[in-house]
Protein backbone atom coordinates (compact mmCIF):
# COMPACT_ATOMS: atom_id res chain seq x y z
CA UNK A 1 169.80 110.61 205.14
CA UNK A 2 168.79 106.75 203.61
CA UNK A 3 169.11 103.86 205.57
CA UNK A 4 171.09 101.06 203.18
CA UNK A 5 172.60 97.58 203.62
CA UNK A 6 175.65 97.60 206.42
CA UNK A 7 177.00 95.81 203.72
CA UNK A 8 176.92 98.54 201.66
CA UNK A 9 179.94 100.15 203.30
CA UNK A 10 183.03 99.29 201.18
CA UNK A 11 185.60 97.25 202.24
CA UNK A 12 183.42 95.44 205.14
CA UNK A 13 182.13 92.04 204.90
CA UNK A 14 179.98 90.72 207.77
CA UNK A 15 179.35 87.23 208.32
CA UNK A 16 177.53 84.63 210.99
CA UNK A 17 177.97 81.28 212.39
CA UNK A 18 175.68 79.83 215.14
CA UNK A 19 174.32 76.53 216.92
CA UNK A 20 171.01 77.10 217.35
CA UNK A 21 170.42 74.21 219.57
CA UNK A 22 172.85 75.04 221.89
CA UNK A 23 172.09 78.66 221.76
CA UNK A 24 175.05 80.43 220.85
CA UNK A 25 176.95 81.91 217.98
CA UNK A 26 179.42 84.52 216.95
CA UNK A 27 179.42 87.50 214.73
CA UNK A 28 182.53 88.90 212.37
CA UNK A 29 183.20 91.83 211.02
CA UNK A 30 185.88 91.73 208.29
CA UNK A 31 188.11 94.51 206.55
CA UNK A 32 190.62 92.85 204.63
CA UNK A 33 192.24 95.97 203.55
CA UNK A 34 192.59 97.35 207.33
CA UNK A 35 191.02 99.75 209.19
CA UNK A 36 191.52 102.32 211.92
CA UNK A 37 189.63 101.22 214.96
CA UNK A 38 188.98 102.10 218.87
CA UNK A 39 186.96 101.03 221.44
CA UNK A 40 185.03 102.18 224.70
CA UNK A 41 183.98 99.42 227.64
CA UNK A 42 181.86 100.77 229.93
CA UNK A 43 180.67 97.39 231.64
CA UNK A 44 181.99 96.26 234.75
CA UNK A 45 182.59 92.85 233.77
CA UNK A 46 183.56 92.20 230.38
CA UNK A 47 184.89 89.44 228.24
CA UNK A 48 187.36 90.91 225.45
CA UNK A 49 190.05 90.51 223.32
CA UNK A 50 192.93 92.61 222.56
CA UNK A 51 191.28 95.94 223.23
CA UNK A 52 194.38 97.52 224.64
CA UNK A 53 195.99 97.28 221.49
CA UNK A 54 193.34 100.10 220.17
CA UNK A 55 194.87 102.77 222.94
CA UNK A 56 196.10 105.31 220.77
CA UNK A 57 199.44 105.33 222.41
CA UNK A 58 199.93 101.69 221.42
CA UNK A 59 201.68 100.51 217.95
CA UNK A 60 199.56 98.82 215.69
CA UNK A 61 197.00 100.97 213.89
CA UNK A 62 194.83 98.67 211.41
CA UNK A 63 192.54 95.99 212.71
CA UNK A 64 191.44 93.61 210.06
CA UNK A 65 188.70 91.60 212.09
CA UNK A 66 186.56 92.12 214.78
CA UNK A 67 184.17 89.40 216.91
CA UNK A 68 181.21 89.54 218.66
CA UNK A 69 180.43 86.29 220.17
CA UNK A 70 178.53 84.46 222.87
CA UNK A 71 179.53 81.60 225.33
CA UNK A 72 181.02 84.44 228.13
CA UNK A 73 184.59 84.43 228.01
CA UNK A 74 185.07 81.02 226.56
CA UNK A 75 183.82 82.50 223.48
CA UNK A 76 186.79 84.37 222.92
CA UNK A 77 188.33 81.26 221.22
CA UNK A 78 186.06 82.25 218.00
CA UNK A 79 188.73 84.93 217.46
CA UNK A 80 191.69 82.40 216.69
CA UNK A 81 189.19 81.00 213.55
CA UNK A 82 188.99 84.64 212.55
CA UNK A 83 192.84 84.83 212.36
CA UNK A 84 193.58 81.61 210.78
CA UNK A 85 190.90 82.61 207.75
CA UNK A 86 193.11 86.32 207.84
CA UNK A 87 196.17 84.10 207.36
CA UNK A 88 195.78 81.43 205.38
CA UNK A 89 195.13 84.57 203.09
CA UNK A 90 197.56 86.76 203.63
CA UNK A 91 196.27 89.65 205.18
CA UNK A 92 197.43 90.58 208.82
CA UNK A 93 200.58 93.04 210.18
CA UNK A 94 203.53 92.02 208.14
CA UNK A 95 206.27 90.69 211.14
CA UNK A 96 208.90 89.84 208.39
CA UNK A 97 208.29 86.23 208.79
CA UNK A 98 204.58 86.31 207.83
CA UNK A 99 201.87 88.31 209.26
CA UNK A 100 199.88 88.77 212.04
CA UNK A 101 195.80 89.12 211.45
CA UNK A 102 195.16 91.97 213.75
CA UNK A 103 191.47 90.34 215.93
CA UNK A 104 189.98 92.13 218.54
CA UNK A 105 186.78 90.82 220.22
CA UNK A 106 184.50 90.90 223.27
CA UNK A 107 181.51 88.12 224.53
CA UNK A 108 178.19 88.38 225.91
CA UNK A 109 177.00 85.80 228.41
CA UNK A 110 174.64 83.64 227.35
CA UNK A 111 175.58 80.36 229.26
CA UNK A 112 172.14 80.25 231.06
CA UNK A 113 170.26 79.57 227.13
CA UNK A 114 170.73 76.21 225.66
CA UNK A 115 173.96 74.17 226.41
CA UNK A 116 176.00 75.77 228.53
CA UNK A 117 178.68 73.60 227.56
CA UNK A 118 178.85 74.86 223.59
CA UNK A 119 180.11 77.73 223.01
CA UNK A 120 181.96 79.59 219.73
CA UNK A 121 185.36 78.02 219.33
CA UNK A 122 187.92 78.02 216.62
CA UNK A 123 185.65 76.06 213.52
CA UNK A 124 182.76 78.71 214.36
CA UNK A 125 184.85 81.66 214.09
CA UNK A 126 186.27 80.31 210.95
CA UNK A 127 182.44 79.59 209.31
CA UNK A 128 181.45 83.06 210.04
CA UNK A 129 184.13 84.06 208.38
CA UNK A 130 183.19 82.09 205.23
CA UNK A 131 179.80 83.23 205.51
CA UNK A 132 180.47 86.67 205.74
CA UNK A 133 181.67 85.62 201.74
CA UNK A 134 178.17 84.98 200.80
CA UNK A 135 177.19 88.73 201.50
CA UNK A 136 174.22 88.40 203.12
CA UNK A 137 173.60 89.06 206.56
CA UNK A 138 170.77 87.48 208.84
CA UNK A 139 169.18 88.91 211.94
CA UNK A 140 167.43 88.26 215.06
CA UNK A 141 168.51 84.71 216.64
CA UNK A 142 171.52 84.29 214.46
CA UNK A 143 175.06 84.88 215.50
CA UNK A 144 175.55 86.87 218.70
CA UNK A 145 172.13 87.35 219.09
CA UNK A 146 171.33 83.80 219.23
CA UNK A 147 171.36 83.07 222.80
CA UNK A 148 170.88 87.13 223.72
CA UNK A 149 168.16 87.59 226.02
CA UNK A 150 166.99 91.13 228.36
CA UNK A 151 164.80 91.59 231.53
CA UNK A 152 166.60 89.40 233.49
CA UNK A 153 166.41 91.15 236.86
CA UNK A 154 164.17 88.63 238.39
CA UNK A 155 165.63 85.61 236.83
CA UNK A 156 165.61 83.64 233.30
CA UNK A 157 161.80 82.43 233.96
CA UNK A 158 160.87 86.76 233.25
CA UNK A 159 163.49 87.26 230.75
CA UNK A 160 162.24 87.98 227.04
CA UNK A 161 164.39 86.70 223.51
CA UNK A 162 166.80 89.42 222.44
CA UNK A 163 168.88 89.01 219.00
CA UNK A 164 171.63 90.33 216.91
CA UNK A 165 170.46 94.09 215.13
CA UNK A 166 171.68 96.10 212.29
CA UNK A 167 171.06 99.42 211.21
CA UNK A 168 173.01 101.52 208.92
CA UNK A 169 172.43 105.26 207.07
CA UNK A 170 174.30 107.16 204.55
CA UNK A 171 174.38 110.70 204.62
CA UNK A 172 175.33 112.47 201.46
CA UNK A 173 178.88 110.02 200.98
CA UNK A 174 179.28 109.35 204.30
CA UNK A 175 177.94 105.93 205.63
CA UNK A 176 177.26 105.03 209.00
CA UNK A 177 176.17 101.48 210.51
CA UNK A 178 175.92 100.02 213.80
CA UNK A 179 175.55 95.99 214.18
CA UNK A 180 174.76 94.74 218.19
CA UNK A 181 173.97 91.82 220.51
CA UNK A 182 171.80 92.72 223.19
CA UNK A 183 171.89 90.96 226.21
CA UNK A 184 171.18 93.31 229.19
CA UNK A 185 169.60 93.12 232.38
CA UNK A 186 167.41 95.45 231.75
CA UNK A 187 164.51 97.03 229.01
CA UNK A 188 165.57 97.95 225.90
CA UNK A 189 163.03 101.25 225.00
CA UNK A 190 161.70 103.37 222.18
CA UNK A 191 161.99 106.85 223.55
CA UNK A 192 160.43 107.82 220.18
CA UNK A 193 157.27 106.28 221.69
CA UNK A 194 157.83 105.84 225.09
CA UNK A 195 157.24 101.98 225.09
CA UNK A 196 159.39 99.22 226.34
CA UNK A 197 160.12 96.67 223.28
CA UNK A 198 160.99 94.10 225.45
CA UNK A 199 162.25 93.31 228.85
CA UNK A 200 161.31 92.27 232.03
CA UNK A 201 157.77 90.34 232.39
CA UNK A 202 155.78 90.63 234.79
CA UNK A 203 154.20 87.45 236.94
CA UNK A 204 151.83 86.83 234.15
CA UNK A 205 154.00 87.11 231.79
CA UNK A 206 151.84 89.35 229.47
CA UNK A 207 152.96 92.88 229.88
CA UNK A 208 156.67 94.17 230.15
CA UNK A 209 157.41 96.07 233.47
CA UNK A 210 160.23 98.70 234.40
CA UNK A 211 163.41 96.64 235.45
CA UNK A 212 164.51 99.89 236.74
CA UNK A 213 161.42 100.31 239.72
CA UNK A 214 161.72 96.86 240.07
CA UNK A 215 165.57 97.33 241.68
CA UNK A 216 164.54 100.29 243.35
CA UNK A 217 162.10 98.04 245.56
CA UNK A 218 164.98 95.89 246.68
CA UNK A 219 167.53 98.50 248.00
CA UNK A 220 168.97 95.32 249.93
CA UNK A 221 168.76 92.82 246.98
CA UNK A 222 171.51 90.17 246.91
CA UNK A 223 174.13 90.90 244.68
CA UNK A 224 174.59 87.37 243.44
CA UNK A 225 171.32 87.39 241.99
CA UNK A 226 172.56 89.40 239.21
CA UNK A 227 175.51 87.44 238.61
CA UNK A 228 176.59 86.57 235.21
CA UNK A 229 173.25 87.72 233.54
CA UNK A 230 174.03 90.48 230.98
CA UNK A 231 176.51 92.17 228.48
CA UNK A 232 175.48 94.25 225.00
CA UNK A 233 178.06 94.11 222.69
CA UNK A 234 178.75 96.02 219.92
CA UNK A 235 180.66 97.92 216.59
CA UNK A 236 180.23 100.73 214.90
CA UNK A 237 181.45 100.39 211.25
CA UNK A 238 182.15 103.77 208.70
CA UNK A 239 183.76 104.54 205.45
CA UNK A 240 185.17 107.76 207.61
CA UNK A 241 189.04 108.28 207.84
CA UNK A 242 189.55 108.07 211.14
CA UNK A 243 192.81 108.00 213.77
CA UNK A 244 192.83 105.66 216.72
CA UNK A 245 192.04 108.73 219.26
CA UNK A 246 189.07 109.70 216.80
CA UNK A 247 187.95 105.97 216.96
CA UNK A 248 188.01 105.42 220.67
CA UNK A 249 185.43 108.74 220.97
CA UNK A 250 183.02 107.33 218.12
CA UNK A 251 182.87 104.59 220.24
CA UNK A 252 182.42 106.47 223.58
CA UNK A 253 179.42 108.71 221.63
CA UNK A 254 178.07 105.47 220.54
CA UNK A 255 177.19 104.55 224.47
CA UNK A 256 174.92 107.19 223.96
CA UNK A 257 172.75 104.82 222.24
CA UNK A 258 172.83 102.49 224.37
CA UNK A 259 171.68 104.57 227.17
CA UNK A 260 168.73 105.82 225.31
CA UNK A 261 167.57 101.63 224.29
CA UNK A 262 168.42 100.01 227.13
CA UNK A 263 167.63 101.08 231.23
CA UNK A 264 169.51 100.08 233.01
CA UNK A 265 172.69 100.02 231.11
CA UNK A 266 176.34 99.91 231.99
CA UNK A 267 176.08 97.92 235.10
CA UNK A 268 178.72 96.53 237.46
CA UNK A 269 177.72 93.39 235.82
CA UNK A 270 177.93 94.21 232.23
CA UNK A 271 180.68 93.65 229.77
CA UNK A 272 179.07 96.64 227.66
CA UNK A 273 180.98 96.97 224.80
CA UNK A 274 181.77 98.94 221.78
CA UNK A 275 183.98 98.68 218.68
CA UNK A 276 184.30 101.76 216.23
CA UNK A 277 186.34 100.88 212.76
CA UNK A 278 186.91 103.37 209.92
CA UNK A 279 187.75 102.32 206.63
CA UNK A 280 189.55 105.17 205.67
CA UNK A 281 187.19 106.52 202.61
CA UNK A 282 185.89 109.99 203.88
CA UNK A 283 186.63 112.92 205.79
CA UNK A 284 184.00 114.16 208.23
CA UNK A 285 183.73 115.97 211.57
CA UNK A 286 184.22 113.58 214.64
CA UNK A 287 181.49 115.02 216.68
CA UNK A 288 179.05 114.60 213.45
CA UNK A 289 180.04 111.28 213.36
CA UNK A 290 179.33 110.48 216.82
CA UNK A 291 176.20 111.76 216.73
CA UNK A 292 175.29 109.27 213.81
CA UNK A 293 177.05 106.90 215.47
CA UNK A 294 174.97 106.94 218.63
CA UNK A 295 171.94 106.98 216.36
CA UNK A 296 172.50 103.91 214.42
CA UNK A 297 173.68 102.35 217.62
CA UNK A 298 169.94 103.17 219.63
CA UNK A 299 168.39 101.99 216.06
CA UNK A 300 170.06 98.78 215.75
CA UNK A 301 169.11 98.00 219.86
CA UNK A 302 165.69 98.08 218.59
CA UNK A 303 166.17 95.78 215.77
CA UNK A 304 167.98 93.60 218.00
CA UNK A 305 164.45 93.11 219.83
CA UNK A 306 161.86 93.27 217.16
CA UNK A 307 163.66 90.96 214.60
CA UNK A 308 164.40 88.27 217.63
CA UNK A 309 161.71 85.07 217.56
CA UNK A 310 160.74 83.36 220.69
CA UNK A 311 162.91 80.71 221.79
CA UNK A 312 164.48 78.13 224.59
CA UNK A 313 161.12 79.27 226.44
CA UNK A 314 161.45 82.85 226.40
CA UNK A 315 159.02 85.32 224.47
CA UNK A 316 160.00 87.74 222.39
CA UNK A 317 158.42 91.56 220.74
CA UNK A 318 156.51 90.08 218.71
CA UNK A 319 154.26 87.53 221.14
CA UNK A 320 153.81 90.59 222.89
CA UNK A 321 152.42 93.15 219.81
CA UNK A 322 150.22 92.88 216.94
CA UNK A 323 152.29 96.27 215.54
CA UNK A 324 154.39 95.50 212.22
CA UNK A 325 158.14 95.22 213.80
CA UNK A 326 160.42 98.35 213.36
């Protein structure tokens, strides 16, 4: 196993768009050619776009873009760029008349970084998509990491900068890569190490503390307090052949990364999301691929973290460490 580019993966281009001053941005993931895609949500509160059209007893079978954005659920509009990039070139279900770019998406909240009242719209979606052209890929605060934050169990003021992270292997032909925004409530971990990477400060705001034992102090805690704080989104992206059903459990296995980065995870709260597109290249074993899946998934968490910069007043990895970042 190697890790390489995400870009290396055939058939995929990735591209970014953000305002940085108002703290948001969106993330697309393009396969002109189609690909066979599913998806798991496992949040109680999420913001998405067309994800019932990936249950495998539904129609359509190739997706041809997929967004990640901020701005909550306003940032859904980022989606309707993607298409009209899809169709301007031709490349979307054929309908007879034309076609139909196939889009799914899903937001993170990040409303509470910035200016609440900017969010991805149309023209953003559209500029990722022309950047995702250029073939380089930036992380850290940049697309739907750049308003991301974690730790946010006792409010913004303990919060630390989260980001937008990559990772991707091959193994022998098969390549595997996971690309995430990271905005949870709680402390995103290396279980490698057993250390938090970032996450909720404590009231001196120099050492990370265990959201976790924090909410197990406050059996009684308000539940409006967590309101609208959280949400990791993300896709898995492979050069496996892959039905919808075979999709939708990549996807599922890939929450098994999440739930080794981030405690806790998969709140009523969350939107947490994940995306799983194959572009057809290789056979493999599902299970296999999960497993990978779920690995690249937990990696890319941790990239999210230690490739974020401090920003909009919140600290980030690497004001906390003097280690070289993962």
């Amino acid at each position: 196993m190697k890790e390489i580019k995400i870009t290396d993966i055939e058939g995929i281009r990735i591209g970014n768009a953000q305002n940085i001053e108002a703290g948001t941005g969106c993330t697309v993931v393009i396969c002109e050619k189609g690909g066979c895609a599913g998806v798991d949500v496992r949040g109680g509160g999420p913001a998405s776009h067309e994800t019932e059209l990936l249950n495998p007893i539904n129609t359509v079978d190739r997706v041809h873009g997929i967004v990640l954005s901020g701005g909550s659920a306003f940032g859904l509009e980022a989606t309707s760029g993607v298409m009209q990039y899809l169709e301007e070139r031709g490349i979307g279900f054929d309908v007879g008349i034309g076609v139909v770019p196939i889009v799914c998406g899903a937001s993170l909240f990040d409303l509470r970084i910035g200016d609440s009242t900017i969010r991805p719209d149309k023209a953003m979606g559209y500029q990722a998509c022309c950047n995702s052209e250029k073939n380089c890929i930036q992380e850290g605060n940049y697309g739907v990491g750049t308003g991301a934050s974690v730790g946010k169990y006792r409010g913004m003021d303990r919060a630390m900068k989260s980001g937008l992270g990559i990772y991707c292997i091959e193994l022998k032909n098969l390549k595997v890569g996971a690309i995430v925004g990271v905005n949870a409530i709680g402390n995103v971990i290396d279980n490698e190490t057993n250390r938090f990477l970032a996450g909720l400060l404590n009231e001196e705001k120099n050492k990370i503390i265990s959201t976790k034992e924090e909410m197990w102090k406050n059996l009684d805690i308000n539940y409006n307090t967590l309101k609208n704080t959280n949400t990791t989104i993300g896709c898995i992206v492979t050069n496996a052949k892959l039905t919808k059903a075979q999709a939708t459990k990549i996807a599922s296995m890939a929450h098994n990364g999440y739930a080794r980065a981030i405690s806790p995870v998969h709140t009523s709260l969350d939107g947490d999301t994940i995306f799983a597109l194959g572009t057809g290249k290789i056979e493999t074993n599902t299970d296999i691929l999960g497993t990978l899946a779920a690995y690249v998934m937990e990696k890319a968490i941790h990239k999210a973290v230690t490739q974020a910069q401090s920003a909009y007043g919140l600290k980030s990895y690497r004001d906390l460490n003097d280690t070289k970042v993962i």
